[in-house]
C-alpha atoms as a PDB file:
ATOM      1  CA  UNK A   1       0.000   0.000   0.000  1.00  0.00           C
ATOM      2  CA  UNK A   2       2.960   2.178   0.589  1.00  0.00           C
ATOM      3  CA  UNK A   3       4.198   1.782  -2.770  1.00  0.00           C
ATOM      4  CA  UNK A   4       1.511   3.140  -4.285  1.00  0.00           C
ATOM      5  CA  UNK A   5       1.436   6.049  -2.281  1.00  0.00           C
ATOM      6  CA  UNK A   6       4.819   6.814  -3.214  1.00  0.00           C
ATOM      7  CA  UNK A   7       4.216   6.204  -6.910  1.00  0.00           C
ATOM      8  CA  UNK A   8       1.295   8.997  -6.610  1.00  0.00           C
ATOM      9  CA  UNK A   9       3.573  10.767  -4.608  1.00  0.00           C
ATOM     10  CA  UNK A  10       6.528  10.745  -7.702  1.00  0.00           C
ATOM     11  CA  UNK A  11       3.559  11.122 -10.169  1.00  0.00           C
ATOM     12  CA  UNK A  12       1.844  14.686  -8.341  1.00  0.00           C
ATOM     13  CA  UNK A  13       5.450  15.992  -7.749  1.00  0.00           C
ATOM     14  CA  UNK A  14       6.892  15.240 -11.235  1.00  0.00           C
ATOM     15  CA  UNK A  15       3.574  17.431 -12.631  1.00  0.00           C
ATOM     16  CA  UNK A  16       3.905  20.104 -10.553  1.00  0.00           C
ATOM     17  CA  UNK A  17       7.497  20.440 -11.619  1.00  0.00           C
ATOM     18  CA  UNK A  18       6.521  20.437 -14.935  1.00  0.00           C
ATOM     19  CA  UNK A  19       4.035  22.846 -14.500  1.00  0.00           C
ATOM     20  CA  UNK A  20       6.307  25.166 -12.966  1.00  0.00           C
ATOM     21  CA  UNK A  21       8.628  24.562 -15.345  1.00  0.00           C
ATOM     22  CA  UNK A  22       6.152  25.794 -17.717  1.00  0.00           C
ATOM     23  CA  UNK A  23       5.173  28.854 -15.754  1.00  0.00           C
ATOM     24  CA  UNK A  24       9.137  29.883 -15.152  1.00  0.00           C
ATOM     25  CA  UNK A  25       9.214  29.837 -19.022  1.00  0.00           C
ATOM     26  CA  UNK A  26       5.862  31.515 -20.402  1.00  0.00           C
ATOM     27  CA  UNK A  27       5.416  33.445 -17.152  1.00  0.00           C
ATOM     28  CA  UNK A  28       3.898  37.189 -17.664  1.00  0.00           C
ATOM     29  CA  UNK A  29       6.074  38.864 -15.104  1.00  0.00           C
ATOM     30  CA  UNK A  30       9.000  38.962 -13.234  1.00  0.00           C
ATOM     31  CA  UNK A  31       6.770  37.737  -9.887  1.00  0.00           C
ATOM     32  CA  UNK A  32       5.958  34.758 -11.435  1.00  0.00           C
ATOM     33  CA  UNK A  33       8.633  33.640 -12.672  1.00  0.00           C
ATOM     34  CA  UNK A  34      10.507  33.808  -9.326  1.00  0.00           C
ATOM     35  CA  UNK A  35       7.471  32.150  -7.531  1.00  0.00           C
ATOM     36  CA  UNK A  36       7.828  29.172 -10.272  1.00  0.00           C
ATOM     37  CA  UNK A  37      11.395  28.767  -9.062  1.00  0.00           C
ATOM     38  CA  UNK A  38      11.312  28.656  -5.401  1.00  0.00           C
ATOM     39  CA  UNK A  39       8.315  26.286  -5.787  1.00  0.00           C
ATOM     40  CA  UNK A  40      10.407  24.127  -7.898  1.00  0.00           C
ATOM     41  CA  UNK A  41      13.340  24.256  -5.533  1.00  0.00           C
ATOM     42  CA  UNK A  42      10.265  23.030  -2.628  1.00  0.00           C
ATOM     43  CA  UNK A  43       9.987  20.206  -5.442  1.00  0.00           C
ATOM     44  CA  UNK A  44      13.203  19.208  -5.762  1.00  0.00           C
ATOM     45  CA  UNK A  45      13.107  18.893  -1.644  1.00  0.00           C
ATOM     46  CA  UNK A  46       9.961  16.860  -1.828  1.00  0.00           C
ATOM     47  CA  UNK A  47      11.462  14.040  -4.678  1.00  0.00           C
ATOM     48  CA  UNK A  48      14.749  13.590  -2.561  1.00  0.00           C
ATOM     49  CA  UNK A  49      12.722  13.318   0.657  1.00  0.00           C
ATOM     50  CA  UNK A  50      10.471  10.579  -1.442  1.00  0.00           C
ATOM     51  CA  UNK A  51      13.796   9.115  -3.021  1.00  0.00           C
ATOM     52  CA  UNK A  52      15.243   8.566   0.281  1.00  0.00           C
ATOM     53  CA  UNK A  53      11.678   6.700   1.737  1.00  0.00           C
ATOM     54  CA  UNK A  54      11.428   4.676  -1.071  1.00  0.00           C
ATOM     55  CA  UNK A  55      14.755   3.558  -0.945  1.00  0.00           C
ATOM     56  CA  UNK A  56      14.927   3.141   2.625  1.00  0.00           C
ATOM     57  CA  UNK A  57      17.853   4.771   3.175  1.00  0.00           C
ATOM     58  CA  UNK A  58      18.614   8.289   5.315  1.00  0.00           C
ATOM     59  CA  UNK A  59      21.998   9.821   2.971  1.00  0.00           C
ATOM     60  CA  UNK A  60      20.207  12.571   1.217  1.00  0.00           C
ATOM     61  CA  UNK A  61      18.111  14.060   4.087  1.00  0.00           C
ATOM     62  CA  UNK A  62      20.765  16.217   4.867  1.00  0.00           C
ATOM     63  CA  UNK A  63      21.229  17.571   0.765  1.00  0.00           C
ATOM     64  CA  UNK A  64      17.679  18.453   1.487  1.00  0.00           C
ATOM     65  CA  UNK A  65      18.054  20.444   4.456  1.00  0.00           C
ATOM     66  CA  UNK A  66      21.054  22.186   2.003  1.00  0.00           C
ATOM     67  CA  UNK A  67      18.827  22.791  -1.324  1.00  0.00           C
ATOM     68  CA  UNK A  68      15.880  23.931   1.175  1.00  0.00           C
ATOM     69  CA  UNK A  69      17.915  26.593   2.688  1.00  0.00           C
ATOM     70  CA  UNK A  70      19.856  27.408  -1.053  1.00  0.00           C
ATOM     71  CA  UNK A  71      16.447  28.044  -2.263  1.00  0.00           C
ATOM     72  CA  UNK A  72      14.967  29.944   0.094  1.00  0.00           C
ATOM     73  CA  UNK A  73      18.041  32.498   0.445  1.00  0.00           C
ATOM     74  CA  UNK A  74      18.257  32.622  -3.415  1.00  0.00           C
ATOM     75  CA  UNK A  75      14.532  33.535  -3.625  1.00  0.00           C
ATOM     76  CA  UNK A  76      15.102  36.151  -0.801  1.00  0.00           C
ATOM     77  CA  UNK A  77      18.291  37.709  -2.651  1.00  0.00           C
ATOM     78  CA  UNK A  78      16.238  37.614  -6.213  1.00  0.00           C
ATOM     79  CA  UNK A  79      13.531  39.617  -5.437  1.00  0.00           C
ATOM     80  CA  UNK A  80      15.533  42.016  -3.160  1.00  0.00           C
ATOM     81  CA  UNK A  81      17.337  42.650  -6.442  1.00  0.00           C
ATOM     82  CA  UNK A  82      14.089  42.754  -8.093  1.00  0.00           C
ATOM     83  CA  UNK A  83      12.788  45.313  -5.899  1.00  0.00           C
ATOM     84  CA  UNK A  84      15.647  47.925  -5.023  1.00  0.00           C
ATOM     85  CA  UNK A  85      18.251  46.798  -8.157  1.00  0.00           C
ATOM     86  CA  UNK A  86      20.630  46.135  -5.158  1.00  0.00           C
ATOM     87  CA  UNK A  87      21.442  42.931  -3.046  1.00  0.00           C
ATOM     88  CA  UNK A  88      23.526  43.705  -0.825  1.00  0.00           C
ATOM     89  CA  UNK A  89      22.819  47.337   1.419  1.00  0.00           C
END
């Protein structure tokens, strides 16, 4: 029963990658296209986090915890550069 929660699980995060793929590519503004990536660097979290259940193994919790807080600073410095055209003060 597990496995097929996990394959649904792969399945529903795969799409929404896609789909933010799509939006980072065809989106209308600058907004958009930054919310596309940090929800696709939330994404990437999710299918290690599934990788590592389905495999039964605990290595890649820690890249995780890494690509979580990579993608949450680089969203913060992007749109601080979007909105003042400066990153650092």
């Amino acid at each position: 029963m597990i496995l097929y929660a996990l394959y649904f699980g792969f399945a529903s995060v795969a799409l929404s990658q896609l789909l933010c793929l799509w939006r980072l590519v065809t989106g209308p503004s600058v907004g958009d296209r930054v919310l596309a990536l940090d929800t696709m660097s939330i994404n990437s979290v999710a299918l290690i986090v599934l990788l590592n259940i389905w495999g039964g193994t605990q290595i890649y919790f820690e890249a995780a915890l890494i690509i979580a807080m990579l993608g949450f600073v680089s969203t913060v410095a992007y749109c601080r550069f979007v909105l003042r055209r400066d990153i650092i003060e």
